[in-house]
PDB file of N, CA and C in Angstrom:
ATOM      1  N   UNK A   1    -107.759 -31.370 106.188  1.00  0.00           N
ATOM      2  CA  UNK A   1    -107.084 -31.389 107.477  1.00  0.00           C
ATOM      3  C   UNK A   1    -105.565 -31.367 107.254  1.00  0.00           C
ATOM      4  N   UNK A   2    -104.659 -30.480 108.011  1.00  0.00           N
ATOM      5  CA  UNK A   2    -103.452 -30.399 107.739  1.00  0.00           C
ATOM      6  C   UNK A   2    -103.014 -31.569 108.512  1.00  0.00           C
ATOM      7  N   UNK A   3    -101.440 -32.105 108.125  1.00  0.00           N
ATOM      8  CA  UNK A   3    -100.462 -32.803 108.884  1.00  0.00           C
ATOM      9  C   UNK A   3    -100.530 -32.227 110.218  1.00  0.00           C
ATOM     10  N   UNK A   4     -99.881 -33.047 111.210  1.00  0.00           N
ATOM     11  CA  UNK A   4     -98.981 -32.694 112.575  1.00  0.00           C
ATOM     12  C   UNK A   4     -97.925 -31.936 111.900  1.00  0.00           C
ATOM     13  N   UNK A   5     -97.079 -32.375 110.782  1.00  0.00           N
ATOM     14  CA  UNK A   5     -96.008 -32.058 110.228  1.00  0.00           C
ATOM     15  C   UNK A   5     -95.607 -32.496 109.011  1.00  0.00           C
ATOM     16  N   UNK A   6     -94.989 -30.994 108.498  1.00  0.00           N
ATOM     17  CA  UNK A   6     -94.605 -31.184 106.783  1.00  0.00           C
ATOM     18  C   UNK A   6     -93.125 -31.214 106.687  1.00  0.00           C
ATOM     19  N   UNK A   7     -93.283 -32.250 105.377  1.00  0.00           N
ATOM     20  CA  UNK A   7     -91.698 -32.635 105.338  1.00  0.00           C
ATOM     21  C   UNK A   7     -91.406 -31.145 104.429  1.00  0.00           C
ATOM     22  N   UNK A   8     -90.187 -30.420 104.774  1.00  0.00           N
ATOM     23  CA  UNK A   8     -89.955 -29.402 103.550  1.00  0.00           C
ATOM     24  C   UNK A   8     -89.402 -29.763 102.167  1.00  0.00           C
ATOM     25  N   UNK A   9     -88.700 -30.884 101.846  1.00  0.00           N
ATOM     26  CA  UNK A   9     -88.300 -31.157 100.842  1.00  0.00           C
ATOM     27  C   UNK A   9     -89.121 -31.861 100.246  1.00  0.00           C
ATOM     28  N   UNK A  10     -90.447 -32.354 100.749  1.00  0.00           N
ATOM     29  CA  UNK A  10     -91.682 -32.347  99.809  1.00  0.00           C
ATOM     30  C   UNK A  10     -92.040 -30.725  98.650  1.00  0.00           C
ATOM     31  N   UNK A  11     -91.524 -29.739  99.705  1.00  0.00           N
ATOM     32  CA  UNK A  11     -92.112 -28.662  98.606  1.00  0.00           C
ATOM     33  C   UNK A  11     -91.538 -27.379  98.556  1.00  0.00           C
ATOM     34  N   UNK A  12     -90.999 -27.465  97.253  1.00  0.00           N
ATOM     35  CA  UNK A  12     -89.953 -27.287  96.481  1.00  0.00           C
ATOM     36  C   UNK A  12     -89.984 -25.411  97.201  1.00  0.00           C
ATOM     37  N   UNK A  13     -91.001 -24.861  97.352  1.00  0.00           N
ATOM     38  CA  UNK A  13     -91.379 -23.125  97.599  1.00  0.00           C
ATOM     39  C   UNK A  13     -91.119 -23.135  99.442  1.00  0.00           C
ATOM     40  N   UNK A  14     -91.424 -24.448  99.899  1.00  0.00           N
ATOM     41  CA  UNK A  14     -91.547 -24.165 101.581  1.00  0.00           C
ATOM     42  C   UNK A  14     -89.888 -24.356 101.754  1.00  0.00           C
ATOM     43  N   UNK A  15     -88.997 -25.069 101.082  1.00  0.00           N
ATOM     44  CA  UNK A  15     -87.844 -25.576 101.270  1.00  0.00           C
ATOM     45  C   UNK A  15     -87.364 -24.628 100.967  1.00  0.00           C
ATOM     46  N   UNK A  16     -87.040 -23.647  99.672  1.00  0.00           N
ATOM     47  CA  UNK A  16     -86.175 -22.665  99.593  1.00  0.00           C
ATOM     48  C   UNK A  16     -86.863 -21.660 100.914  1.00  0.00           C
ATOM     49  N   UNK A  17     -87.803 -21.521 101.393  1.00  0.00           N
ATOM     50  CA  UNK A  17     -88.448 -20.873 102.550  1.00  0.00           C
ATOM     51  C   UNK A  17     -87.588 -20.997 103.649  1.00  0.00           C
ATOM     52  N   UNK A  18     -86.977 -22.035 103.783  1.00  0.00           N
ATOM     53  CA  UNK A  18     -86.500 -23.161 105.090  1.00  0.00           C
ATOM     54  C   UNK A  18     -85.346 -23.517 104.598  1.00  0.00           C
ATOM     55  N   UNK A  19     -84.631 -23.032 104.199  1.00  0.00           N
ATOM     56  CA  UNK A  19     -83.014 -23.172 103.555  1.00  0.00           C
ATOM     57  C   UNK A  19     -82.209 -22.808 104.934  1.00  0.00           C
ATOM     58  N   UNK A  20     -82.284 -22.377 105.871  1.00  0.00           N
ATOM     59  CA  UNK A  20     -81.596 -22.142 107.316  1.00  0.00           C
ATOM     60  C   UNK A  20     -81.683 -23.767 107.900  1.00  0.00           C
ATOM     61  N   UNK A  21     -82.872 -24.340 107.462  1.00  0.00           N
ATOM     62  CA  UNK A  21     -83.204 -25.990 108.337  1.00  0.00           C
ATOM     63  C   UNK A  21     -82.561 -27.194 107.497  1.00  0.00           C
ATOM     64  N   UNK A  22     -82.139 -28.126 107.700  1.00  0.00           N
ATOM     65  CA  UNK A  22     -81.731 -29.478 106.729  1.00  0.00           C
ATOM     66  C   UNK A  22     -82.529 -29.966 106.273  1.00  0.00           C
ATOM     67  N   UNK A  23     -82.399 -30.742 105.396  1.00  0.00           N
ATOM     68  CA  UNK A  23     -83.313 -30.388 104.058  1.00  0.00           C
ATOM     69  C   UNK A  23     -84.567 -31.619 104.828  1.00  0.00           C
ATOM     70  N   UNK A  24     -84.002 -32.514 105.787  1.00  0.00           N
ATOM     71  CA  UNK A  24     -85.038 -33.586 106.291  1.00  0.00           C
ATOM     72  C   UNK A  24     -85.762 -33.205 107.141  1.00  0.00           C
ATOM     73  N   UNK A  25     -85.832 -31.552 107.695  1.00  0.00           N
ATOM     74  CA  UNK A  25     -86.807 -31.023 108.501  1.00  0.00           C
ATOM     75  C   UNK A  25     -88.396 -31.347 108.424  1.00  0.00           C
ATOM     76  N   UNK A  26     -88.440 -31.420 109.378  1.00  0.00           N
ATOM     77  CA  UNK A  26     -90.770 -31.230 109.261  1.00  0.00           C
ATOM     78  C   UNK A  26     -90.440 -30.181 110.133  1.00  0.00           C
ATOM     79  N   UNK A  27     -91.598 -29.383 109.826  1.00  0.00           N
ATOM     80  CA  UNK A  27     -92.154 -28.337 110.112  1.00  0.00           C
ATOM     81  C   UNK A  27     -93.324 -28.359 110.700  1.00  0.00           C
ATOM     82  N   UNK A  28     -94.135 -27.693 111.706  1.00  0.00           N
ATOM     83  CA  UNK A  28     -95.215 -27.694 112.200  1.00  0.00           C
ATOM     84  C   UNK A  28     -96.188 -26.725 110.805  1.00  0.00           C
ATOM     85  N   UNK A  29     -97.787 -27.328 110.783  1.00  0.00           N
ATOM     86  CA  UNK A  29     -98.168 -25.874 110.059  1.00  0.00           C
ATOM     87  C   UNK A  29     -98.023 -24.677 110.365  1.00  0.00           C
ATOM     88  N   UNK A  30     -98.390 -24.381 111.699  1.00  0.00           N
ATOM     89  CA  UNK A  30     -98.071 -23.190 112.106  1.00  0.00           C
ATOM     90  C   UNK A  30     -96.380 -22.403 111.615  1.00  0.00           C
ATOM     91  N   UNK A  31     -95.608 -22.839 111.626  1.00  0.00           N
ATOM     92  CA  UNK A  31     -94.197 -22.746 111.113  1.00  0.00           C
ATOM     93  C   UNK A  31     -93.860 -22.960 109.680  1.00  0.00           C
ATOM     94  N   UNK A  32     -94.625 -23.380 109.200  1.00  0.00           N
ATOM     95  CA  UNK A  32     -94.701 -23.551 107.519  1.00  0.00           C
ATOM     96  C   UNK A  32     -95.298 -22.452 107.216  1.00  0.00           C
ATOM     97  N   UNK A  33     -96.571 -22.108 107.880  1.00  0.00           N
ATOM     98  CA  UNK A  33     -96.954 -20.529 107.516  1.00  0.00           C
ATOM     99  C   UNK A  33     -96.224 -19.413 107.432  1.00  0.00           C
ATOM    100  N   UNK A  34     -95.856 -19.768 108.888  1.00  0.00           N
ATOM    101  CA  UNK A  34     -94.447 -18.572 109.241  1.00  0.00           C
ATOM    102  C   UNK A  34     -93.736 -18.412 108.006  1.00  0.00           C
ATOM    103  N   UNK A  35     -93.277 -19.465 107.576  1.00  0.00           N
ATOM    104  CA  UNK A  35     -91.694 -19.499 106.971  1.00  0.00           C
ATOM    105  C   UNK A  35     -92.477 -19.237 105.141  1.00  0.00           C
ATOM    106  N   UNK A  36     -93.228 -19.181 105.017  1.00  0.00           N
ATOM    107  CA  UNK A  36     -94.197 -18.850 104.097  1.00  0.00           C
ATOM    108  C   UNK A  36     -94.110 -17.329 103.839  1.00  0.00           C
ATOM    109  N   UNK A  37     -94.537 -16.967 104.895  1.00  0.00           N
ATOM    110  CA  UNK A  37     -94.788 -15.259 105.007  1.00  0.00           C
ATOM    111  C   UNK A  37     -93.696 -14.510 105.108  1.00  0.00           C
ATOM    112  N   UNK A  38     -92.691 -15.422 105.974  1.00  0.00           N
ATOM    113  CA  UNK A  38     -91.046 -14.259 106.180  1.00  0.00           C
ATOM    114  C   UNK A  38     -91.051 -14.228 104.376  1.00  0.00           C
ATOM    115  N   UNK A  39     -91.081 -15.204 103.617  1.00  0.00           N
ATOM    116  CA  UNK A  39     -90.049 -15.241 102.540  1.00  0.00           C
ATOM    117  C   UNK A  39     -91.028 -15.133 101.339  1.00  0.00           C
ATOM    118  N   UNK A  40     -92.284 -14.520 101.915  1.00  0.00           N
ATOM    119  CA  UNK A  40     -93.206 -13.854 100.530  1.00  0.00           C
ATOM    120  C   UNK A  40     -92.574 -13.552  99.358  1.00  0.00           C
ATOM    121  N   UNK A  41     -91.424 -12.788  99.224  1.00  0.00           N
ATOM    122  CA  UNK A  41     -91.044 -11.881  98.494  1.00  0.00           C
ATOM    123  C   UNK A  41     -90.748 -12.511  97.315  1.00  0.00           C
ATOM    124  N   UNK A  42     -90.430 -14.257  97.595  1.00  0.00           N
ATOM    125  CA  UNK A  42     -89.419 -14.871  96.561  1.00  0.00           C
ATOM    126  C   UNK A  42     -90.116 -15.999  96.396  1.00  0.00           C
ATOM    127  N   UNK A  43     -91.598 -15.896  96.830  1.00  0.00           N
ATOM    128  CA  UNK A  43     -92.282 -16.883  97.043  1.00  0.00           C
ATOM    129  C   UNK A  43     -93.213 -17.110  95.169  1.00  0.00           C
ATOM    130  N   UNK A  44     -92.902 -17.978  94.340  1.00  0.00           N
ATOM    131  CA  UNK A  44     -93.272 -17.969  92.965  1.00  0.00           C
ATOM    132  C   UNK A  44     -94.095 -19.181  93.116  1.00  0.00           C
ATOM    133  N   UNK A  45     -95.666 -18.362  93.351  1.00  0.00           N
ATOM    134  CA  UNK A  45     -96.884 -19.364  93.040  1.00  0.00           C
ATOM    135  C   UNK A  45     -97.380 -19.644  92.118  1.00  0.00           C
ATOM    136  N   UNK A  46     -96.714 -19.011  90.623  1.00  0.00           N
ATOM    137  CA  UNK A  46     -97.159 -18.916  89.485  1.00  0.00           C
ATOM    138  C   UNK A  46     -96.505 -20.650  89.266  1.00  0.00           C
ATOM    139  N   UNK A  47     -95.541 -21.061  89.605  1.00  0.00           N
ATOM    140  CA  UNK A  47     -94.631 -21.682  89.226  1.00  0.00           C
ATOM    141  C   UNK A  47     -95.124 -23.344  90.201  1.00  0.00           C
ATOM    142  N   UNK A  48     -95.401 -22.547  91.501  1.00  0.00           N
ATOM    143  CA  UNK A  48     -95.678 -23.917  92.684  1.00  0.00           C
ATOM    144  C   UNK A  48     -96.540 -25.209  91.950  1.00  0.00           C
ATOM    145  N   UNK A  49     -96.359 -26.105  92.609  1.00  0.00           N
ATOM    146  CA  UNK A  49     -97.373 -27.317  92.177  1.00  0.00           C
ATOM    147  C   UNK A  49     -98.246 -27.084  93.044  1.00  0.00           C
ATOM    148  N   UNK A  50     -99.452 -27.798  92.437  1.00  0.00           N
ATOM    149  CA  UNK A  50    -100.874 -27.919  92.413  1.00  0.00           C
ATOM    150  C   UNK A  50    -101.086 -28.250  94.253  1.00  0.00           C
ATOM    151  N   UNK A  51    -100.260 -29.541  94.233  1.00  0.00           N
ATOM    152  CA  UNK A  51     -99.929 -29.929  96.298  1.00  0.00           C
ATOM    153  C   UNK A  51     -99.909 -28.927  96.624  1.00  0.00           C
ATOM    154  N   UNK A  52     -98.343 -28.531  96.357  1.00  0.00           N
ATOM    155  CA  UNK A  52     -97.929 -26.643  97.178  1.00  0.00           C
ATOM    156  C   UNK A  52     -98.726 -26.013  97.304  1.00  0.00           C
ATOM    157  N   UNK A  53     -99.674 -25.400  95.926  1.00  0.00           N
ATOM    158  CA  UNK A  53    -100.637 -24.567  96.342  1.00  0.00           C
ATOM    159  C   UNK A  53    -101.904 -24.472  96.930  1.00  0.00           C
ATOM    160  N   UNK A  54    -102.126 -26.144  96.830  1.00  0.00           N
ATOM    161  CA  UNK A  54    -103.376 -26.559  98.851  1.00  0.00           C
ATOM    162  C   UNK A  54    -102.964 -26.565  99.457  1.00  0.00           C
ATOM    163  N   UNK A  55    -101.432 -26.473  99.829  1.00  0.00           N
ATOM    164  CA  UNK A  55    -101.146 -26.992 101.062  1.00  0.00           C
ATOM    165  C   UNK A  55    -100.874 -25.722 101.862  1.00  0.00           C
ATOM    166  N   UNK A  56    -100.626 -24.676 101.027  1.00  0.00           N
ATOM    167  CA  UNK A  56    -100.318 -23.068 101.306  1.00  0.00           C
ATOM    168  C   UNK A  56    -101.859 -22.593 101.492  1.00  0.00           C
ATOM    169  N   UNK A  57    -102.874 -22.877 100.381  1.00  0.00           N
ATOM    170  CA  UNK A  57    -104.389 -22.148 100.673  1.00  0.00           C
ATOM    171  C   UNK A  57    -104.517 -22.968 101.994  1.00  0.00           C
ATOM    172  N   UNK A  58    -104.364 -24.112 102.394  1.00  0.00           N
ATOM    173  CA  UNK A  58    -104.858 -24.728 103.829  1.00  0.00           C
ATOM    174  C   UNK A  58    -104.326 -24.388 104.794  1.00  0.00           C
ATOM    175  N   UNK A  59    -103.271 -23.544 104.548  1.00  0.00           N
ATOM    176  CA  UNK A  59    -102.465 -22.849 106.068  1.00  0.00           C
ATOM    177  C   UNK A  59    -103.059 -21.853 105.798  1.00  0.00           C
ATOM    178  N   UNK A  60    -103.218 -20.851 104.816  1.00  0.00           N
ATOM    179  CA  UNK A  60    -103.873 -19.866 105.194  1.00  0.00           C
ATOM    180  C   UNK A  60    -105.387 -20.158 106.222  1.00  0.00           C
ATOM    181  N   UNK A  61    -105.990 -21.170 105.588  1.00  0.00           N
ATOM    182  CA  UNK A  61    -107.466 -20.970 105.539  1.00  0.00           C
ATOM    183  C   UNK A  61    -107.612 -21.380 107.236  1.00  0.00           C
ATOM    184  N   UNK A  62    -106.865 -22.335 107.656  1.00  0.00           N
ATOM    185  CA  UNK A  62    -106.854 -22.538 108.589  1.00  0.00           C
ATOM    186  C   UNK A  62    -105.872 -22.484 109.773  1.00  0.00           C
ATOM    187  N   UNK A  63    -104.592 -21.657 109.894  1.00  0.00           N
ATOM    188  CA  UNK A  63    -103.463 -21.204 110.155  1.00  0.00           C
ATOM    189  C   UNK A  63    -104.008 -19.595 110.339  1.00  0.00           C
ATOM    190  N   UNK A  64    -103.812 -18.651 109.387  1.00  0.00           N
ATOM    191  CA  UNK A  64    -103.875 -17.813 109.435  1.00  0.00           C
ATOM    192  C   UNK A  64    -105.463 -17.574 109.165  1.00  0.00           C
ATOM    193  N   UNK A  65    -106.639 -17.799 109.429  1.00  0.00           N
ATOM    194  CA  UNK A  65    -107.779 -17.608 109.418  1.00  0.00           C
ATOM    195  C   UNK A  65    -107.772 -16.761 108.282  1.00  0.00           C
ATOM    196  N   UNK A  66    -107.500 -17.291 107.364  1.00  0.00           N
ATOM    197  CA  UNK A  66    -108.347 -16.623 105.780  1.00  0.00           C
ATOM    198  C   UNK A  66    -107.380 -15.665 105.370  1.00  0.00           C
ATOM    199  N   UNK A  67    -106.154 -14.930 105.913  1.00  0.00           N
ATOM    200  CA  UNK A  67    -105.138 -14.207 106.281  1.00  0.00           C
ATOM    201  C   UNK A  67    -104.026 -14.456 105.869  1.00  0.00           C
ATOM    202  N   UNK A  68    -103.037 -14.008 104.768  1.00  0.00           N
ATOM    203  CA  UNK A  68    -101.839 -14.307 104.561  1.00  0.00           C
ATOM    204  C   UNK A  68    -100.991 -12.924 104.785  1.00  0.00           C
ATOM    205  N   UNK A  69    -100.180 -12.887 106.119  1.00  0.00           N
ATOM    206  CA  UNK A  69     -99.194 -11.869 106.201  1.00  0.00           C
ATOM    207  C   UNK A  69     -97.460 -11.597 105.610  1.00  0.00           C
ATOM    208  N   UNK A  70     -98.159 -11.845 103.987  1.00  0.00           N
ATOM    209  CA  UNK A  70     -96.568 -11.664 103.815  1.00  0.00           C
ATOM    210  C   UNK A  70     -96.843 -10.815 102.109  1.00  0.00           C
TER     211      UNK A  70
END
């Protein structure tokens, strides 16, 4: 089950994502997805932690229904 809301400076890939917001932002999931997908390009999952990368498969899985648009 996801949060109501993610802190971004919990994770280290959603925060450089969210570099426009202060660093004490929460984010909705829905908006963590978002900000996920704008910034695919620079997005290094090879690199993410183990958290990061459930917390990204759980927005997909349940955010974007199985679906990642970026």
């Amino acid at each position: 089950m996801l949060p109501k809301t993610i802190p971004i400076k919990r994770y280290p890939e959603l925060r450089l994502a969210a570099r426009h917001l202060p660093e004490t932002a929460r984010v909705t999931p829905a908006e963590a997805l978002g900000l996920y997908e704008r910034d695919a390009r620079r997005l290094d999952r090879q690199h993410m932690s183990a958290e990061e990368r459930t917390l990204l498969n759980d927005l997909i899985r349940e955010i974007g229904r199985g679906v990642f648009n970026g």
